[in-house]
Every structure is written in structure tokens, then in C-alpha cells.
N, C-alpha and C. Protein backbone atom coordinates (compact mmCIF):
# COMPACT_ATOMS: atom_id res chain seq x y z
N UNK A 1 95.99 90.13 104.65
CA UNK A 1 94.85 89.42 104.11
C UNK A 1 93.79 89.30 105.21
N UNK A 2 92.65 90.02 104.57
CA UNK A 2 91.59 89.26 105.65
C UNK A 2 90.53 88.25 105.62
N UNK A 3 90.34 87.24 106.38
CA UNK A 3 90.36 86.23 106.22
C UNK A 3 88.54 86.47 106.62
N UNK A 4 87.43 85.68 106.32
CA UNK A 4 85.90 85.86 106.92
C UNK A 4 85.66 84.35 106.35
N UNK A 5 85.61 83.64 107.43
CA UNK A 5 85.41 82.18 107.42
C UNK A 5 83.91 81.88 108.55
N UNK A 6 82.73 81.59 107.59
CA UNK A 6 81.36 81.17 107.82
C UNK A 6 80.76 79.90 107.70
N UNK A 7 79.67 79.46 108.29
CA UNK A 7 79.29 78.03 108.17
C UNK A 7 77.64 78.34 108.12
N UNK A 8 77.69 77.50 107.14
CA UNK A 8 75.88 77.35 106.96
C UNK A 8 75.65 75.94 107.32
N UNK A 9 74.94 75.69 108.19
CA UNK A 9 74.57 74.49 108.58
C UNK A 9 75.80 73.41 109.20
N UNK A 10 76.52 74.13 109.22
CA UNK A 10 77.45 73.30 110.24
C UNK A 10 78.73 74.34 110.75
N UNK A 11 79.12 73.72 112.23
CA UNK A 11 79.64 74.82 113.30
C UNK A 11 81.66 75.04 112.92
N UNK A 12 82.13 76.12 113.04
CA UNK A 12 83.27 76.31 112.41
C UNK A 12 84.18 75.96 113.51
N UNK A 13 85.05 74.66 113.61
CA UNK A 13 85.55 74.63 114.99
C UNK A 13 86.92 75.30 114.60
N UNK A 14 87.96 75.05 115.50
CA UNK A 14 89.12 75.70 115.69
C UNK A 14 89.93 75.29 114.57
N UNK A 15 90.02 73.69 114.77
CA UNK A 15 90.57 72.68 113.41
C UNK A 15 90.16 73.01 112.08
N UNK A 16 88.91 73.53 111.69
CA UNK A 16 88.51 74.03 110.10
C UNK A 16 89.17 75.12 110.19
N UNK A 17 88.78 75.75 110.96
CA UNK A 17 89.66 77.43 110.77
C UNK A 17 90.91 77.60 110.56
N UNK A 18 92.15 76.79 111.54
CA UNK A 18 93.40 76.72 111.21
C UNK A 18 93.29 75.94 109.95
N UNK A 19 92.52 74.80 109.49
CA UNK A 19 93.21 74.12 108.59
C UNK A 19 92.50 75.40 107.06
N UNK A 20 91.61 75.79 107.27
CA UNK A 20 91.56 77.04 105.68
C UNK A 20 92.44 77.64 105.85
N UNK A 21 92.68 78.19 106.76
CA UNK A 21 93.93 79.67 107.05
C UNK A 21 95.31 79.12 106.59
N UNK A 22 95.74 77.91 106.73
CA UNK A 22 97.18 77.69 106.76
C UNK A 22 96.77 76.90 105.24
N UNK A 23 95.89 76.55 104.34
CA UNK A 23 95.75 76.61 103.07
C UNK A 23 96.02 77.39 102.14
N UNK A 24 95.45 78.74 102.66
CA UNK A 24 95.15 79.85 102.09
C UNK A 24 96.75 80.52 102.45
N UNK A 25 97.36 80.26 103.08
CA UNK A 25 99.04 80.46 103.29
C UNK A 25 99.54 80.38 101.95
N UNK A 26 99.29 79.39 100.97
CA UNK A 26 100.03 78.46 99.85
C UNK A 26 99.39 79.78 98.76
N UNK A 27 98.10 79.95 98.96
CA UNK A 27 97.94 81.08 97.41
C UNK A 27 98.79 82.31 97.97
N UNK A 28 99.19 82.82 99.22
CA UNK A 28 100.12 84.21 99.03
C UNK A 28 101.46 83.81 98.71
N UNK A 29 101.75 82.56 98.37
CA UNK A 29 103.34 82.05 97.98
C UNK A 29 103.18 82.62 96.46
N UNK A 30 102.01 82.88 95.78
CA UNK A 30 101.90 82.70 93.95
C UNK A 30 101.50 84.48 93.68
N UNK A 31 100.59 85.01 95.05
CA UNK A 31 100.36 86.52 94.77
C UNK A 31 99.86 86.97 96.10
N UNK A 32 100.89 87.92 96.41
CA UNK A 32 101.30 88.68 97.97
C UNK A 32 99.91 89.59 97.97
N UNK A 33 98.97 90.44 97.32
CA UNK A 33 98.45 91.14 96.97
C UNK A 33 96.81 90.78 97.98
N UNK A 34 96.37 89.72 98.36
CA UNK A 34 95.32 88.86 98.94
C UNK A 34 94.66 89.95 99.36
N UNK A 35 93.57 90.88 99.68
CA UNK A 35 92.95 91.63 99.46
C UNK A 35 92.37 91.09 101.19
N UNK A 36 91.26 90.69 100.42
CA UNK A 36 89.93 89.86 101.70
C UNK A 36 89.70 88.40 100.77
N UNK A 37 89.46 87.57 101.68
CA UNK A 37 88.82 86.10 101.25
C UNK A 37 88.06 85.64 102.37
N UNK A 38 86.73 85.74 101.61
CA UNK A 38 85.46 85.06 102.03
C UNK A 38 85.14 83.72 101.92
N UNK A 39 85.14 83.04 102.55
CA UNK A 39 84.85 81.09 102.84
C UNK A 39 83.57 80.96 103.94
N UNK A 40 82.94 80.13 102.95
CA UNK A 40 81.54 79.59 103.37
C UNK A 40 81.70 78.08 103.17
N UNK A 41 81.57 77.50 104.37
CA UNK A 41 81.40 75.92 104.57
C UNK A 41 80.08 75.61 104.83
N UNK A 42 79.63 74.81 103.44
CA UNK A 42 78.19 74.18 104.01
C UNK A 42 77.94 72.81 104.12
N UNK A 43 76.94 72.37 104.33
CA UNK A 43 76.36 70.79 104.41
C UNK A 43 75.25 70.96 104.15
N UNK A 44 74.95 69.90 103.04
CA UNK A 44 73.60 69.90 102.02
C UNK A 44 73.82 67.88 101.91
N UNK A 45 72.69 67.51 103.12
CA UNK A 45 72.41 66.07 103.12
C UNK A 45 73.44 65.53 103.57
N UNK A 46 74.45 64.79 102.28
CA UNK A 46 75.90 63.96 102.60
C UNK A 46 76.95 64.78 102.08
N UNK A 47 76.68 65.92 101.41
CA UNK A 47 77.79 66.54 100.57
C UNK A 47 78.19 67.76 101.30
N UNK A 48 79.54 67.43 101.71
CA UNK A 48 80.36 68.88 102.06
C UNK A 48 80.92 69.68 101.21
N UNK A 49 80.50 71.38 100.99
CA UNK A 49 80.69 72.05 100.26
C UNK A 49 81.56 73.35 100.48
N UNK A 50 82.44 73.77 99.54
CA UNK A 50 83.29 75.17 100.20
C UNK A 50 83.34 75.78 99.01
N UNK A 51 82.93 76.79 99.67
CA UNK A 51 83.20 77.85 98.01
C UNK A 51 83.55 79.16 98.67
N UNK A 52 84.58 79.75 97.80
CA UNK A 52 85.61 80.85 98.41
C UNK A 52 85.54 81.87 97.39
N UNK A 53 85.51 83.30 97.67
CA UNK A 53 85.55 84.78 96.76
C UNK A 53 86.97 85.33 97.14
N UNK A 54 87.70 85.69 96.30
CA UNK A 54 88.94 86.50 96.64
C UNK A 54 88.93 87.48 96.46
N UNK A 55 89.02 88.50 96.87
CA UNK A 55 89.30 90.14 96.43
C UNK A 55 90.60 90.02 96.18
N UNK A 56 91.15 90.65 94.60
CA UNK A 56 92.60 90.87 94.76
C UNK A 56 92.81 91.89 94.38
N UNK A 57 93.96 92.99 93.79
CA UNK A 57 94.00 93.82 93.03
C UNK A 57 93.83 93.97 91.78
N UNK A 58 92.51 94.54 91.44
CA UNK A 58 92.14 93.87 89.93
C UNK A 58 90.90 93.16 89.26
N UNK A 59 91.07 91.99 90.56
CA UNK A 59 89.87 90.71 90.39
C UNK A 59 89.46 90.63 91.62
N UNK A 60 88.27 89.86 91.25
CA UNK A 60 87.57 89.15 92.07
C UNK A 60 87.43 87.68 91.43
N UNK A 61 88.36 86.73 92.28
CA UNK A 61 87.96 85.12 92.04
C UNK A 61 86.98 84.60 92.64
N UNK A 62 86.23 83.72 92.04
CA UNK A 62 85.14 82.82 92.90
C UNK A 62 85.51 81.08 92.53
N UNK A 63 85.21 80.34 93.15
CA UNK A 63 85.52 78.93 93.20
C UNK A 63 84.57 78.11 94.40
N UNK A 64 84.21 76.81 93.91
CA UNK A 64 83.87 76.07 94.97
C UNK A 64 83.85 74.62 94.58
N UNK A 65 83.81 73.94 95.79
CA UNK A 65 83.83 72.32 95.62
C UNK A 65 83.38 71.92 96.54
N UNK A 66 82.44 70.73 95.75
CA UNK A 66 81.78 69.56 96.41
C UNK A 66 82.52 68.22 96.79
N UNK A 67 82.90 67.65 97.99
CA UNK A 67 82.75 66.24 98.54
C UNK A 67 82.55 66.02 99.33
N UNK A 68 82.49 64.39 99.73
CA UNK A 68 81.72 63.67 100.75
C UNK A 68 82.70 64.04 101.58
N UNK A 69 83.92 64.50 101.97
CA UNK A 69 84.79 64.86 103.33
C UNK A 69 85.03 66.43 103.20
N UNK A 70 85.00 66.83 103.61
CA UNK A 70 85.16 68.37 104.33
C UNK A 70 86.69 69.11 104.23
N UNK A 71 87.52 68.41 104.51
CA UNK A 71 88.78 68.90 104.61
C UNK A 71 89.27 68.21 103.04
N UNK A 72 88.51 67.46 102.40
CA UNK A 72 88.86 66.75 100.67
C UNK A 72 88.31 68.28 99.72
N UNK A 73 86.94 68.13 100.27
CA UNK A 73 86.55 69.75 99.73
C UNK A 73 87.11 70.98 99.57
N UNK A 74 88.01 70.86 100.82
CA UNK A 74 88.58 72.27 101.42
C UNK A 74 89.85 72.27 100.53
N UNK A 75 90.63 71.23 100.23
CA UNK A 75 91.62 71.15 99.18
C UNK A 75 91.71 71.14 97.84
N UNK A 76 90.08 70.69 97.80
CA UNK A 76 89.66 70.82 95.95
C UNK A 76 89.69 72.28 95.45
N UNK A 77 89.24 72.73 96.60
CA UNK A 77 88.64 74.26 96.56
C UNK A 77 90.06 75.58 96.49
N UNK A 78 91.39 75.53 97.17
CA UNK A 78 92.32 75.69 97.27
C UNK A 78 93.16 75.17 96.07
N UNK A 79 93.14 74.29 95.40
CA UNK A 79 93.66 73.78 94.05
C UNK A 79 92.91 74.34 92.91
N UNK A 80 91.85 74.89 92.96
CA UNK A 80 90.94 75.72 91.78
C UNK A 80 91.63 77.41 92.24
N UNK A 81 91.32 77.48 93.19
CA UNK A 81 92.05 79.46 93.21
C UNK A 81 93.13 79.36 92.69
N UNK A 82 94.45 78.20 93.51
CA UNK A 82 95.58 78.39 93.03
C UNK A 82 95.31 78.47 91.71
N UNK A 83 94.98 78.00 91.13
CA UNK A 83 94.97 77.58 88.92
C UNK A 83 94.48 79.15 88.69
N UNK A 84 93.15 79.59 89.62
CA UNK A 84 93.34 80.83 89.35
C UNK A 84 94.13 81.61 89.38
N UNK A 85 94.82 81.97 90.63
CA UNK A 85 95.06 83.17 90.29
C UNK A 85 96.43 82.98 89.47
N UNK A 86 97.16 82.22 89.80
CA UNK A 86 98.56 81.80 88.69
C UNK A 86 98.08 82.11 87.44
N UNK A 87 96.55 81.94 86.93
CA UNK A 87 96.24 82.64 85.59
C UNK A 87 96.05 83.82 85.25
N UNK A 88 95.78 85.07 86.50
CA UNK A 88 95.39 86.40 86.86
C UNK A 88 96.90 86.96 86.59
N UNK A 89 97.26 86.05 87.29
CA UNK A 89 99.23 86.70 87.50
C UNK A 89 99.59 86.51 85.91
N UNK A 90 99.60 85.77 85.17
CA UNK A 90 100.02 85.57 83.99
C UNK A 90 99.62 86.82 82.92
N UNK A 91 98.37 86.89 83.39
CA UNK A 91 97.64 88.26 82.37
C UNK A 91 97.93 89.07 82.90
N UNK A 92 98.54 89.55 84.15
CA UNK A 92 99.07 91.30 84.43
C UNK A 92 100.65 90.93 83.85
N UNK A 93 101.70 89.87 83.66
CA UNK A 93 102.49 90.19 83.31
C UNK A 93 102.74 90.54 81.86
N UNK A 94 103.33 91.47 81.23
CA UNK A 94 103.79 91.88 80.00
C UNK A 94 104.29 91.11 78.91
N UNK A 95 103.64 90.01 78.26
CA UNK A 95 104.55 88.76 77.42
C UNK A 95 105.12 89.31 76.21
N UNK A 96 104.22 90.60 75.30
CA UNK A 96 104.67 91.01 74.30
C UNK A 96 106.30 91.93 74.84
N UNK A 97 105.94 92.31 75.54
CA UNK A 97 107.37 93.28 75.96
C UNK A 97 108.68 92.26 75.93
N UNK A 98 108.97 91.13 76.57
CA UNK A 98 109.60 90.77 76.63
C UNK A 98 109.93 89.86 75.57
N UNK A 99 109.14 89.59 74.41
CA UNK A 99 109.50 88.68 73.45
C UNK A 99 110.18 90.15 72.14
N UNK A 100 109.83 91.17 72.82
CA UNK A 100 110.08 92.07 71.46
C UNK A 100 111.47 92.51 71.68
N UNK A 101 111.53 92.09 73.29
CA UNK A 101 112.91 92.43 73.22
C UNK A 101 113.78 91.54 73.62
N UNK A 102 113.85 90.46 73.11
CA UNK A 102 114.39 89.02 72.70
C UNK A 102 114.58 89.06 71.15
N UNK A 103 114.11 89.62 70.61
CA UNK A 103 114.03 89.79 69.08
C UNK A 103 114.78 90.97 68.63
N UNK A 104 114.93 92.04 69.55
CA UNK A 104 115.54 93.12 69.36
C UNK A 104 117.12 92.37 69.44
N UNK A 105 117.15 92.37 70.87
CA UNK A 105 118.72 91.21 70.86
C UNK A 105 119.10 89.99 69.91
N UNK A 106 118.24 89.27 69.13
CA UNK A 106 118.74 88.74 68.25
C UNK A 106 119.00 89.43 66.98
N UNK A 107 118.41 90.67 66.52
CA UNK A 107 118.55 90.91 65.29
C UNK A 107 120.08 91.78 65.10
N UNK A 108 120.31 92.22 66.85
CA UNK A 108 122.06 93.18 66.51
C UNK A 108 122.41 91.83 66.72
């Protein structure tokens, strides 16, 4: 996975960087496949903002979140991909296949 972690209007220290990276650990537990992911941290007045693009095989996810803490943001934002892509994964797997042949086995 490659990782491209940016800041608009505010500086990316060591602590943001490990703490996205070891976030972004938790979505390759749901799909090994992680392509590139792009993260942009901004500040607009009082509101800290993160919004993240995934390249995967297939898709491209986008997501972002607004709050007043930075690392609250950074978890809102990580709880929306996960929902994604667990929904990406759901639509490449085969549901008709396996119910037809659940039905095949009940009818011998």
C-alpha cells in the first residue's frame, strides 16, 4: 500500500503520520488489495478536516470528516472507508452462487 499523506494549512508531524498509517492498518484487516491512499489534513478556522481517496482493485473510494479535534476527525474518517469498503467486498462476492447451491443441496 502506498500511503501520500498531505497538509493544507497545517504541518504533518511524525505523531499524525504514525497515527493515519497505523489506522489505515485496520482497513487491510477487511481488504489486502490497498492499491494507493491519498490523505489530506486541513484546517479551515476551528474545524479539522480529513478526507481520504483509496485506489483499490476495481474502485476508487472517497470519504471525509469534519471535527473540532484532529485525531476525532482522523477516526470519523477511517470508520466511513471501513463501511466502505466492507460494502465493495460484499459486491465482488458471488451471493447468487452460493444460495443456488444451498437449494441444490436441499432439493436431493
Amino acid at each position: 500500500m502506498q500511503l501520500n499523506l498531505s497538509g493544507h494549512h497545517i504541518e504533518i508531524t511524525d505523531s499524525l503520520r504514525s497515527y493515519v498509517s497505523g489506522k489505515l492498518r485496520r482497513l487491510e484487516r477487511h481488504f489486502e488489495n490497498l492499491m494507493s491512499v491519498n490523505v489530506v489534513l486541513s484546517v479551515e478556522k476551528l474545524e479539522q478536516k480529513a478526507e481520504a481517496t483509496i485506489q483499490l482493485s476495481g474502485a476508487t473510494l472517497h470519504a471525509d470528516m469534519t471535527h473540532a479535534d484532529m485525531y476525532a476527525a482522523i477516526d470519523g474518517l477511517i470508520d466511513r472507508l471501513d463501511r466502505q469498503i466492507i460494502k465493495h467486498k460484499e459486491k465482488l462476492t458471488d451471493h447468487r452462487r452460493t444460495a443456488d447451491a444451498a437449494h441444490k443441496a436441499q432439493a436431493e
